[in-house]
C-alpha atoms as a PDB file:
ATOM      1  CA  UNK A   1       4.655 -29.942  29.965  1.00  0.00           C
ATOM      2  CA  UNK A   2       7.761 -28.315  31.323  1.00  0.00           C
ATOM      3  CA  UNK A   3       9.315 -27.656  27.562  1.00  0.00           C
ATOM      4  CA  UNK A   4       6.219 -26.153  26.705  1.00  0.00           C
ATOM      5  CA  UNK A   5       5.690 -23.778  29.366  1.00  0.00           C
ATOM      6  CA  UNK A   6       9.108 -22.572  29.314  1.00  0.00           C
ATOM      7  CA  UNK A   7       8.759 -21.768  25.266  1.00  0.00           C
ATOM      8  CA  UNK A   8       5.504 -20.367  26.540  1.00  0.00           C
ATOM      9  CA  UNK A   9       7.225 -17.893  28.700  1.00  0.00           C
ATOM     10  CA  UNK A  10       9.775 -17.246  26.661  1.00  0.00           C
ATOM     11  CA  UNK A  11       7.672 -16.497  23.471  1.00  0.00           C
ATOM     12  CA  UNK A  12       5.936 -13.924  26.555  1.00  0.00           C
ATOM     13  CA  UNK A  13       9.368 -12.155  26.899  1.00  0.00           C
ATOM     14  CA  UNK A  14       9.725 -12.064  23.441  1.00  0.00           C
ATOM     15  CA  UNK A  15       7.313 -10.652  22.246  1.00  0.00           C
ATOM     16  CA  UNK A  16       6.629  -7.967  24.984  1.00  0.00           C
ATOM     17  CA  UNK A  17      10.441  -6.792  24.239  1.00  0.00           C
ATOM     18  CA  UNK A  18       8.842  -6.576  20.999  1.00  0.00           C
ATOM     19  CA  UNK A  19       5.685  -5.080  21.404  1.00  0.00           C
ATOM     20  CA  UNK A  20       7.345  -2.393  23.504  1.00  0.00           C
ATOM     21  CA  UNK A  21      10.405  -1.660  21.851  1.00  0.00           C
ATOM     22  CA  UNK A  22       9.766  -2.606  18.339  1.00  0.00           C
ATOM     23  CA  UNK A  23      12.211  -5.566  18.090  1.00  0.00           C
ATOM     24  CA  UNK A  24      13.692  -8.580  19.506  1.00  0.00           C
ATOM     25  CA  UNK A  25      10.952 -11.213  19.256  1.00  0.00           C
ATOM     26  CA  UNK A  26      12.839 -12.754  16.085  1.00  0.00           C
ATOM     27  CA  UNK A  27      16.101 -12.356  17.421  1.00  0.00           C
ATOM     28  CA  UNK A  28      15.228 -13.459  20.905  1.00  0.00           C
ATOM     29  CA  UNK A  29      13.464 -16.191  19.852  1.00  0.00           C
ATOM     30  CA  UNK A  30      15.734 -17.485  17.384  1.00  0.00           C
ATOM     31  CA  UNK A  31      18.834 -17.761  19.273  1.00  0.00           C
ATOM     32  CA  UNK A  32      17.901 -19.645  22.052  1.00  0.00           C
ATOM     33  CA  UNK A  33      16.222 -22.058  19.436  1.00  0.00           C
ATOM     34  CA  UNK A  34      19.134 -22.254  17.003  1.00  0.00           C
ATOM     35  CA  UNK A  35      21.665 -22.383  20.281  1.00  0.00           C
ATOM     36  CA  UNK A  36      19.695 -25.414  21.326  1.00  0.00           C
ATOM     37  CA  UNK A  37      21.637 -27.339  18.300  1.00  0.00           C
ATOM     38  CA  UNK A  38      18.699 -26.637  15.318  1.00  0.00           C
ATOM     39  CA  UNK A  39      19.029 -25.699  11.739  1.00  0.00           C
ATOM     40  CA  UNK A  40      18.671 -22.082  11.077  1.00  0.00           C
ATOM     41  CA  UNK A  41      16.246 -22.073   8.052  1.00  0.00           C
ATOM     42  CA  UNK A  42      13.459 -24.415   9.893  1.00  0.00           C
ATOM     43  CA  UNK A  43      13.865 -21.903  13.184  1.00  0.00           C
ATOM     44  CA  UNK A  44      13.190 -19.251  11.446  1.00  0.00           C
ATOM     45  CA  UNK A  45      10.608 -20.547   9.442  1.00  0.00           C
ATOM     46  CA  UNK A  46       9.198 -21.874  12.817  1.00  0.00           C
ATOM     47  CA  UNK A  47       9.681 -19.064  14.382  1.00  0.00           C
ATOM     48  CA  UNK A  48       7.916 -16.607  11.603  1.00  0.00           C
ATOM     49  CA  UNK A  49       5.124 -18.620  11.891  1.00  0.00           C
ATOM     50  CA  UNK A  50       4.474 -17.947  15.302  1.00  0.00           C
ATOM     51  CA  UNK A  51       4.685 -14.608  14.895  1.00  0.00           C
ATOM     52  CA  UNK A  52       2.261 -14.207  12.076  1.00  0.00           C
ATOM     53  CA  UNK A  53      -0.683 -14.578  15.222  1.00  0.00           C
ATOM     54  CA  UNK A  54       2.202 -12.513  17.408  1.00  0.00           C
ATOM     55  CA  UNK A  55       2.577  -9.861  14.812  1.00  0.00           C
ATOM     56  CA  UNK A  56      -1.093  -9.586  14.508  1.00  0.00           C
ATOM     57  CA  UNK A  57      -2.385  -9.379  17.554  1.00  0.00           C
ATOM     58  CA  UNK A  58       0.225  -7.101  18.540  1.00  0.00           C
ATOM     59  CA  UNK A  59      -0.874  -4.287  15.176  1.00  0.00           C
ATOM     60  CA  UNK A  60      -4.373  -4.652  16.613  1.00  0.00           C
ATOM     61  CA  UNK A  61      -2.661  -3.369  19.670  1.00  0.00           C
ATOM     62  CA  UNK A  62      -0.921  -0.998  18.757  1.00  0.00           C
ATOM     63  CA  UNK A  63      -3.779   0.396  16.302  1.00  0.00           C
ATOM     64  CA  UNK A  64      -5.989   0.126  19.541  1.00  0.00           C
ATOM     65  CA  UNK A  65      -4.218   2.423  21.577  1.00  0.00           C
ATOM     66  CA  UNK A  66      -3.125   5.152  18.933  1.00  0.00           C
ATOM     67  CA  UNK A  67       0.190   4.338  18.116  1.00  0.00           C
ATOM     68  CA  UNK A  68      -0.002   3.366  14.406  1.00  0.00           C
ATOM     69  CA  UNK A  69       0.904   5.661  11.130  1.00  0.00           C
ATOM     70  CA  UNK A  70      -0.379   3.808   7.769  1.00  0.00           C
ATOM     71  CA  UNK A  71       1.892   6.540   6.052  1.00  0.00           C
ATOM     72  CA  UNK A  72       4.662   4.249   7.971  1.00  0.00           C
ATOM     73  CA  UNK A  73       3.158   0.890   8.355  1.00  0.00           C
ATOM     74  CA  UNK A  74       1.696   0.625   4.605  1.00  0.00           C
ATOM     75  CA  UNK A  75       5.070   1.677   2.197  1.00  0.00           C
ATOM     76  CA  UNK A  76       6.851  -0.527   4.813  1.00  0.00           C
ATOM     77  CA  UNK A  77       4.744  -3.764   4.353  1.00  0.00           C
ATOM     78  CA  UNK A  78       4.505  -3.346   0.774  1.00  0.00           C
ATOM     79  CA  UNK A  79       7.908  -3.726  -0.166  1.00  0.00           C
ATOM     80  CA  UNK A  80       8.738  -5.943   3.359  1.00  0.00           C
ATOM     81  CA  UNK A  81       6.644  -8.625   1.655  1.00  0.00           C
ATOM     82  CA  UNK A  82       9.109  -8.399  -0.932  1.00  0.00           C
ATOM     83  CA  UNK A  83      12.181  -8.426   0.774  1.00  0.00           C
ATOM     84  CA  UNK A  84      10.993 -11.649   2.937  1.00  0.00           C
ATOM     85  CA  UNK A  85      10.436 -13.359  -0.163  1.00  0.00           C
ATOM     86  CA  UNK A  86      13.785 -13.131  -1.612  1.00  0.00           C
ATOM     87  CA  UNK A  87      15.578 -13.581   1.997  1.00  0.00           C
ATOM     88  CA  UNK A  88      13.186 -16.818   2.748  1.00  0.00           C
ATOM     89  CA  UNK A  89      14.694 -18.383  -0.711  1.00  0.00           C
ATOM     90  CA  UNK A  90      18.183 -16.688  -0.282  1.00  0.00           C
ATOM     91  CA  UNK A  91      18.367 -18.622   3.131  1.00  0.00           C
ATOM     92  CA  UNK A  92      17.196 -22.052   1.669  1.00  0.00           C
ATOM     93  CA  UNK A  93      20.610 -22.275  -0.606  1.00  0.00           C
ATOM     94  CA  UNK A  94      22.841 -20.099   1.908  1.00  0.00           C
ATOM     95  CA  UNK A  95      23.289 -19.985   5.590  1.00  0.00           C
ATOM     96  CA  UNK A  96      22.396 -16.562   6.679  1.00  0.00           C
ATOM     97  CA  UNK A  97      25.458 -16.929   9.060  1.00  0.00           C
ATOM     98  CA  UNK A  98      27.480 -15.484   6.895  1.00  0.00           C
ATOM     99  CA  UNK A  99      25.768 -12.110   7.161  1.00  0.00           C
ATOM    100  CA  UNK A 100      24.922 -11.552  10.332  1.00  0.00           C
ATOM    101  CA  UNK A 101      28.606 -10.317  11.588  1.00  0.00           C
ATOM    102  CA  UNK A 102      28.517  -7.558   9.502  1.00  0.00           C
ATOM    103  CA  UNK A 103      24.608  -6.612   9.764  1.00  0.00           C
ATOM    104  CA  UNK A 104      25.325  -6.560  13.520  1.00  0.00           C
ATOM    105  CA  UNK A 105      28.168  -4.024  13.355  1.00  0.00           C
ATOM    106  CA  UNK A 106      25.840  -1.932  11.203  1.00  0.00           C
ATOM    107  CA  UNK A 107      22.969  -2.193  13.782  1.00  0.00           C
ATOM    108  CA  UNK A 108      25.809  -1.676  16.769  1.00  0.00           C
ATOM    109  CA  UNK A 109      26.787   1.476  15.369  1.00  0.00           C
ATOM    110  CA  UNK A 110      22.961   2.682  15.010  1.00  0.00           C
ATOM    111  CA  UNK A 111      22.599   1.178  18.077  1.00  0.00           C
ATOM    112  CA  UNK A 112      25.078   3.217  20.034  1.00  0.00           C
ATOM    113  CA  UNK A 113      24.358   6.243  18.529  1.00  0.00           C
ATOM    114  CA  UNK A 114      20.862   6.203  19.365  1.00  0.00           C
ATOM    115  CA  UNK A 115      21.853   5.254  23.331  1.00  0.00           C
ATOM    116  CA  UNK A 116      23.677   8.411  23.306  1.00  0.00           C
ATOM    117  CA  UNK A 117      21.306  10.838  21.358  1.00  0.00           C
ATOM    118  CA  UNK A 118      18.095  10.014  23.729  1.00  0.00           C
ATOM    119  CA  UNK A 119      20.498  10.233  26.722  1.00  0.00           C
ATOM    120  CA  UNK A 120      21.817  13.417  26.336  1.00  0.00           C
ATOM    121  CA  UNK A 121      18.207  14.995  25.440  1.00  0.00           C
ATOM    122  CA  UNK A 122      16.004  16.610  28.332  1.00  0.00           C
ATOM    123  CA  UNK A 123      13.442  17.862  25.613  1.00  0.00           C
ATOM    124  CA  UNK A 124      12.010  15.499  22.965  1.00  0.00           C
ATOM    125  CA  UNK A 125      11.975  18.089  19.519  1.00  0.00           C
ATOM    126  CA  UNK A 126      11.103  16.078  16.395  1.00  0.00           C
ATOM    127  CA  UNK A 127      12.460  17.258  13.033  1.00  0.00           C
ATOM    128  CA  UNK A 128      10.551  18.551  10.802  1.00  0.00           C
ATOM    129  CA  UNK A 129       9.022  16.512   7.890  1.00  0.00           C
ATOM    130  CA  UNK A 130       7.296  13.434   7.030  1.00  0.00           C
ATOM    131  CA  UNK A 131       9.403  10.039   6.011  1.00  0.00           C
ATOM    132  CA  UNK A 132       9.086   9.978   2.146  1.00  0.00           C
ATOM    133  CA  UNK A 133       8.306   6.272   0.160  1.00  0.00           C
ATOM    134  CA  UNK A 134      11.786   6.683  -1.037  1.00  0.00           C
ATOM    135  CA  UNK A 135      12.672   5.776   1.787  1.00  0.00           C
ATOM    136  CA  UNK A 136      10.213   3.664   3.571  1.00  0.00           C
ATOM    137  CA  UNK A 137       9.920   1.079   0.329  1.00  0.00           C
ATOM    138  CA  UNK A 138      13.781   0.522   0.135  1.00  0.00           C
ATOM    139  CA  UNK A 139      13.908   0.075   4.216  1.00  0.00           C
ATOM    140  CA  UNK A 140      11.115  -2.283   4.186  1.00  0.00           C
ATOM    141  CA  UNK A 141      12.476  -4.292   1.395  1.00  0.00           C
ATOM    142  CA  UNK A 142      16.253  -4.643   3.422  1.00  0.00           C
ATOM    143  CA  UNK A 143      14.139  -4.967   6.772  1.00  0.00           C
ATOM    144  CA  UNK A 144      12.179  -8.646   4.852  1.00  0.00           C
ATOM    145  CA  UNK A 145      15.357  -9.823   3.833  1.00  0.00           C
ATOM    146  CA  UNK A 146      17.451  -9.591   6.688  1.00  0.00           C
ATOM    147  CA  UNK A 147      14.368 -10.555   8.646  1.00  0.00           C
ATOM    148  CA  UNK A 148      13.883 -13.873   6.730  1.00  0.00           C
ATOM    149  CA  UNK A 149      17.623 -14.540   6.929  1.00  0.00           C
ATOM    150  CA  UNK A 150      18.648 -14.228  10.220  1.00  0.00           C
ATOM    151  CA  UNK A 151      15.993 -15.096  11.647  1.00  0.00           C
ATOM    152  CA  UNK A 152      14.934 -11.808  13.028  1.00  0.00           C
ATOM    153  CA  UNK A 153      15.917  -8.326  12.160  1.00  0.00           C
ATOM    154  CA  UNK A 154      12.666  -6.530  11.007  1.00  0.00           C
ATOM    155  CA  UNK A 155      12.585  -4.518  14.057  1.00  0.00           C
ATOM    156  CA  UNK A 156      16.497  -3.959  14.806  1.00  0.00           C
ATOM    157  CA  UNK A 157      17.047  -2.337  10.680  1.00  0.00           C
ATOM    158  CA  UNK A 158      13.183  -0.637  10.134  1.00  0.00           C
ATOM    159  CA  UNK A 159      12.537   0.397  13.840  1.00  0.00           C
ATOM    160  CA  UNK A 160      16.220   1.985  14.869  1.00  0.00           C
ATOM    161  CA  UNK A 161      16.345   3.722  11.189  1.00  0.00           C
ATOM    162  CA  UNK A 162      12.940   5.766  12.079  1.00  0.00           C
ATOM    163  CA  UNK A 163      13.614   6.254  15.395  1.00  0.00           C
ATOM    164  CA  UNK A 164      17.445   7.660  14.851  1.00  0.00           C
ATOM    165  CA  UNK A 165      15.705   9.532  11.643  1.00  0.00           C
ATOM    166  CA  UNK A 166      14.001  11.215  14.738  1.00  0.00           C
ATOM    167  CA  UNK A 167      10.778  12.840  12.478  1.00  0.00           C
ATOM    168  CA  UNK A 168       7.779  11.311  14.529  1.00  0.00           C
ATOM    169  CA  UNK A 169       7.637  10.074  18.799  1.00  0.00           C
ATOM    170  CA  UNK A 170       9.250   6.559  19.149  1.00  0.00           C
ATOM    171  CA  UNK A 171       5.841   4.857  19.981  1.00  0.00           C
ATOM    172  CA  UNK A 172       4.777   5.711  16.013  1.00  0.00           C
ATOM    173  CA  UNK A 173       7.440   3.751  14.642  1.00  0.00           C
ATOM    174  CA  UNK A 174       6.873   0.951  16.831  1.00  0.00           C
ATOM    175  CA  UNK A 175       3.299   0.515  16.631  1.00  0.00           C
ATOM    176  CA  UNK A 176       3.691   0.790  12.915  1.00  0.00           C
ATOM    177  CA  UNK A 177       6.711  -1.331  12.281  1.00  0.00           C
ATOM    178  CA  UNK A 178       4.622  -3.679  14.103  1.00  0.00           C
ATOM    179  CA  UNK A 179       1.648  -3.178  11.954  1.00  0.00           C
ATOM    180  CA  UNK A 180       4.227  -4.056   8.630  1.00  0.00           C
ATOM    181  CA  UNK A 181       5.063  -6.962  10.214  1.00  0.00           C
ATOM    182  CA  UNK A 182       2.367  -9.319   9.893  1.00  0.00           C
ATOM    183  CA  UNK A 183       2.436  -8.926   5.984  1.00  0.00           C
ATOM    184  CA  UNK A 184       5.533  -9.458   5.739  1.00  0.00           C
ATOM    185  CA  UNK A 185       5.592 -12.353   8.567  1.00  0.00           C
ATOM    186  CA  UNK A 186       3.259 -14.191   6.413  1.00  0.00           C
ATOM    187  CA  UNK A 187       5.202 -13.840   3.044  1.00  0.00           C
ATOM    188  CA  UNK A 188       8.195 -15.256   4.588  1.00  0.00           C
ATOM    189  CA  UNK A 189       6.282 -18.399   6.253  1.00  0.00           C
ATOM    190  CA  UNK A 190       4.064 -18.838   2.652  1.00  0.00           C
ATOM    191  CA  UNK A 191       7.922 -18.997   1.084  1.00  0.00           C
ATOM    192  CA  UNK A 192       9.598 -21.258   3.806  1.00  0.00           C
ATOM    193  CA  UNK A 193       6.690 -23.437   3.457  1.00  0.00           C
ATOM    194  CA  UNK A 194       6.796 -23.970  -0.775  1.00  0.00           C
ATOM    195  CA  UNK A 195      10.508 -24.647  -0.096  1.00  0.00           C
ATOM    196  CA  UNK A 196      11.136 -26.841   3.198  1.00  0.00           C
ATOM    197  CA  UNK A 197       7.336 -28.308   3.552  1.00  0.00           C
ATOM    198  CA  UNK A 198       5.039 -27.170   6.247  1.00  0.00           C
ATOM    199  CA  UNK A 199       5.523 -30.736   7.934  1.00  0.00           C
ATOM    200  CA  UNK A 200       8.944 -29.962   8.793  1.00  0.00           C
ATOM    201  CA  UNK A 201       8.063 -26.360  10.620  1.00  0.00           C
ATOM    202  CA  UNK A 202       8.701 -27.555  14.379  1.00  0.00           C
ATOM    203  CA  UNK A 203       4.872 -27.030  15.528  1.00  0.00           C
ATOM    204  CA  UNK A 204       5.601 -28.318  19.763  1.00  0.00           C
ATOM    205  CA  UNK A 205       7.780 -25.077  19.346  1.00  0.00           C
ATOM    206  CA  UNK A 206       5.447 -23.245  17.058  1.00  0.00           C
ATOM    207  CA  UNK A 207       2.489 -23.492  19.138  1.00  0.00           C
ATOM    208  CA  UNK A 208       3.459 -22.216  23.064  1.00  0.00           C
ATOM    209  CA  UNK A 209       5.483 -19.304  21.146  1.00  0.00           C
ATOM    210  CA  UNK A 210       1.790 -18.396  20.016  1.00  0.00           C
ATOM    211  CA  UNK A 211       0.476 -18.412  22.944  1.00  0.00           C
ATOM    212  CA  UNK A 212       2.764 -17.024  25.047  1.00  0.00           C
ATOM    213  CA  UNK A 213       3.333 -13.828  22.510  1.00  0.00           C
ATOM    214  CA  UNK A 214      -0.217 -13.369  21.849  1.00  0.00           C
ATOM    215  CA  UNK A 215      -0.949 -12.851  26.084  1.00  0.00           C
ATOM    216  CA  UNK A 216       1.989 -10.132  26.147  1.00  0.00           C
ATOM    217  CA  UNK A 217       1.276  -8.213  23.202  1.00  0.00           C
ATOM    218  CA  UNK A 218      -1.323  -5.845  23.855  1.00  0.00           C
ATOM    219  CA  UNK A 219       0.038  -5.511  27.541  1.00  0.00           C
ATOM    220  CA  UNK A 220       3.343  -4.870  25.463  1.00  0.00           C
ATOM    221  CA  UNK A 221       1.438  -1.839  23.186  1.00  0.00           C
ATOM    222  CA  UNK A 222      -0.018  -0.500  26.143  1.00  0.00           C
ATOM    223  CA  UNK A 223       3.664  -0.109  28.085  1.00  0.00           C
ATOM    224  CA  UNK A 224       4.359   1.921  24.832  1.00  0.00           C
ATOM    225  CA  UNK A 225       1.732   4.215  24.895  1.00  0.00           C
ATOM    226  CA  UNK A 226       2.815   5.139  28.707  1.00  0.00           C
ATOM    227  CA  UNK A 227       6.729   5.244  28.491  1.00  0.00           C
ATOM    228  CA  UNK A 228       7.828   8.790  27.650  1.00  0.00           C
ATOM    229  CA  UNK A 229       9.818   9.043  24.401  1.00  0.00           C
ATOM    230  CA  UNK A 230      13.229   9.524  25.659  1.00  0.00           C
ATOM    231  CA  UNK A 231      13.051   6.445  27.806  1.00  0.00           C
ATOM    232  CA  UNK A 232      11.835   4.598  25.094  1.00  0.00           C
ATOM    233  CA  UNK A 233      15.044   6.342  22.840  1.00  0.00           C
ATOM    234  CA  UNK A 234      16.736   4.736  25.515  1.00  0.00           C
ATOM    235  CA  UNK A 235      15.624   0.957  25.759  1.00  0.00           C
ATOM    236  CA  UNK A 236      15.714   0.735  21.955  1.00  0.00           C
ATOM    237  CA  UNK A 237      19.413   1.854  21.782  1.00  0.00           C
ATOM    238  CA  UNK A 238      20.365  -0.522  24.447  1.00  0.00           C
ATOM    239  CA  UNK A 239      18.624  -3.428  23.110  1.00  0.00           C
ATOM    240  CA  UNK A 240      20.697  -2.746  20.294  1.00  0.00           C
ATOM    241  CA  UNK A 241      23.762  -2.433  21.665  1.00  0.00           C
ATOM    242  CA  UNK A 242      22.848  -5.393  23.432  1.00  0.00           C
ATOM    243  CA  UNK A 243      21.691  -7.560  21.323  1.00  0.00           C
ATOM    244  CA  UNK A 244      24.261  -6.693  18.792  1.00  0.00           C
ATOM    245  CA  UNK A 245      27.502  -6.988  20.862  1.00  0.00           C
ATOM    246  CA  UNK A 246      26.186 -10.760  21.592  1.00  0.00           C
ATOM    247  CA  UNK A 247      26.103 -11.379  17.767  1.00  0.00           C
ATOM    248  CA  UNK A 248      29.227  -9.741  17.223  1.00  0.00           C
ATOM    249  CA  UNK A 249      31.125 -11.785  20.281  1.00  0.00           C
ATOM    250  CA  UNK A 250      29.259 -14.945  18.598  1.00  0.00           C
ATOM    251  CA  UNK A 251      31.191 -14.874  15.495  1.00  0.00           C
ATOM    252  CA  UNK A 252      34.271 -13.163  16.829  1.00  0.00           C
ATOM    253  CA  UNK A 253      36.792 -16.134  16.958  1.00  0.00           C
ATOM    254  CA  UNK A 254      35.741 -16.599  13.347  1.00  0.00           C
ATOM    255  CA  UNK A 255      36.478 -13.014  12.186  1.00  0.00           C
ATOM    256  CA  UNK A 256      39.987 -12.777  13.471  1.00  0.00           C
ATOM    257  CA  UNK A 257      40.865 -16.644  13.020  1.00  0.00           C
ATOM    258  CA  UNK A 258      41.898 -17.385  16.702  1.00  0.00           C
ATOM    259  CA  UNK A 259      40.078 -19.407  19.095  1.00  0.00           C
ATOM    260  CA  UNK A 260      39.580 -18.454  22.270  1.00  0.00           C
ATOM    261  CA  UNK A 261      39.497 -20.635  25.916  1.00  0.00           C
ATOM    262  CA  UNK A 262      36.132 -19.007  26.733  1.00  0.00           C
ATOM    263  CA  UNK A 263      32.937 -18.522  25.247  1.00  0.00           C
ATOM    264  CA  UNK A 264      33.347 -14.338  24.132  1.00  0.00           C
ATOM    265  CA  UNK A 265      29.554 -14.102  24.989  1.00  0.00           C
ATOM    266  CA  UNK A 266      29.948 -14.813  28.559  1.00  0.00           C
ATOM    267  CA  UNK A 267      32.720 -12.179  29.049  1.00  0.00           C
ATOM    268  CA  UNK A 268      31.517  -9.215  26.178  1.00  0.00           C
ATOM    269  CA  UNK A 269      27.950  -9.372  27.065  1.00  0.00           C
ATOM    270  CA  UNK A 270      28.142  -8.608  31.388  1.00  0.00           C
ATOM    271  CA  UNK A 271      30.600  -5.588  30.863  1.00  0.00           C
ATOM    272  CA  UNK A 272      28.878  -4.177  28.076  1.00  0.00           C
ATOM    273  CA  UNK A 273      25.361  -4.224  30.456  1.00  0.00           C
ATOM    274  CA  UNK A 274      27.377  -3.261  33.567  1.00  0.00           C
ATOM    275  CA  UNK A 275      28.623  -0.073  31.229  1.00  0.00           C
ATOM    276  CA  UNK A 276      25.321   0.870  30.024  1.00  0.00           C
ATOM    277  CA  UNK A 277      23.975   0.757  33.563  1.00  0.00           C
ATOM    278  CA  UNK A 278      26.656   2.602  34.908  1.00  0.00           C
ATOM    279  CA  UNK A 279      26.390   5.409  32.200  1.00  0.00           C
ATOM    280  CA  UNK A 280      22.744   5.511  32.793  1.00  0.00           C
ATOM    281  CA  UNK A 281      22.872   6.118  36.291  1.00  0.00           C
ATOM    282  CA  UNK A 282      25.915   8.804  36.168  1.00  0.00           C
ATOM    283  CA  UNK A 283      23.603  10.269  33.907  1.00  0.00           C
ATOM    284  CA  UNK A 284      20.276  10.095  35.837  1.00  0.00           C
ATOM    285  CA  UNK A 285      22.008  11.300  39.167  1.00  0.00           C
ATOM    286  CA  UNK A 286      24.213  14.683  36.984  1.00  0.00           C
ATOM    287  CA  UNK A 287      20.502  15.448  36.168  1.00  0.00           C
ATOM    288  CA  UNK A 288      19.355  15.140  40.254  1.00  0.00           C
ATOM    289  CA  UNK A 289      22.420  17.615  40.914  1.00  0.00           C
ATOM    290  CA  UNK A 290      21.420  20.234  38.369  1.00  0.00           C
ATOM    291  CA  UNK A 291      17.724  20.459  39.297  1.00  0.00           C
END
């Protein structure tokens, strides 16, 4: 009863990061699960399956309280569907592992970049123009793949693209990233299961993840309807960075071939939240002093 209430709450957390930010259930989820000592490809398969009802219940959310584009959502899940395919095979024969390292220095980057843009606005001013399908379809077909492999990464690649592309309010992109997500959530769990077996999807994992991500989500969608746009600029940069930095310190040893006395994770992860807080607040009390 204890295991199950603390994937319960932790499939909560998950998926109201989610819900209200546009990513982080997979990753989240994942890395806790795959840190606990099991195989990558049955995690995320596991995982993807619990957030086919997550996904789900979260669109209706998010299509419930006005924060859905199909212009977005559709071109996205079309070619997501796709992409999760491939990755869902791709991962089956090769340990995703190997990409992640470099993904997260891409999403870092973004990540940063992002942190910095929302802080230094006072004025939300969109650009002007609609996101064409030339470049929705190609970003939901790299957001699948990456998705399947890793285990998570729909939201970090398809949600910080829109929202550094800057052309509609952050709570668009999330709601409808969110939307894309179910199709593409059940491609990659129809794949895992025609190549591991459904029997071997961890269901005592499967099932309080449900649960717990189906409560938060549409208190999740609602948060995003109420947080101004800037703020919400904010948190999705810094889950980025956050999130990010973590994978990046995870495979650091292994990228420049030393090992090190002390888990990188432990040290990186603290200074880089203690220097986003600190920023923030320098920020927050300039502002105070120029009012």
């Amino acid at each position: 009863m204890y295991k199950f209430l603390l994937i319960l709450t932790l499939g909560f957390f998950a998926q109201y990061i989610d819900g209200a930010l546009g990513m982080g259930y997979g990753v989240s989820s994942s890395s806790f699960l795959i840190a606990a000592g099991l195989l990558p490809a049955i995690v995320s398969a596991s995982v993807h399956t619990a957030e086919i009802f997550t996904s789900l219940a979260s669109g209706l959310s998010h299509l419930r309280f006005g924060n859905v584009e199909k212009k977005i959502a559709v071109p996205l899940a079309c070619t997501g569907v796709v992409g999760g395919i491939i990755g869902a095979y791709f991962l089956v024969s090769l340990p995703g592992e190997l990409i992640r390292p470099f993904v997260g220095i891409i999403l870092l980057l973004l990540g940063v970049r992002i942190f910095i843009k929302f802080l230094s606005t006072r004025k939300m001013v969109l650009i002007k123009g609609e996101f064409s399908k030339k470049f929705l379809l190609p970003l939901g077909f790299v957001g699948g793949t990456f998705d399947a492999i890793g285990g998570g990464g729909w939201g970090p690649i398809c949600t910080s693209t829109l929202v550094h592309a800057n052309k509609t309010e952050p709570r668009y992109v999330i709601g409808s990233v969110n939307m894309a997500e179910f199709l593409t959530t059940v491609a990659i769990v129809l794949s895992f299961g025609f190549t591991l077996g459904f029997e071997r999807f961890l269901w005592y994992i499967t099932v309080p993840l449900i649960i717990g991500g189906v409560i938060a989500a549409p208190i999740a969608a609602y948060t995003c309807k109420r947080i101004s746009p800037i703020t919400l600029g904010i948190a999705v940069g810094t889950i980025l960075i956050v999130l990010n930095t973590r994978t990046i310190a995870k495979y650091l040893p292994k990228i420049i071939g030393v090992e090190m006395p002390v888990n990188p994770e432990l040290v990186v992860i603290p200074i880089v939240i203690a220097l986003i807080f600190l920023i923030v607040l320098r920020k927050m009390s300039s502002k105070k002093r120029f009012r």
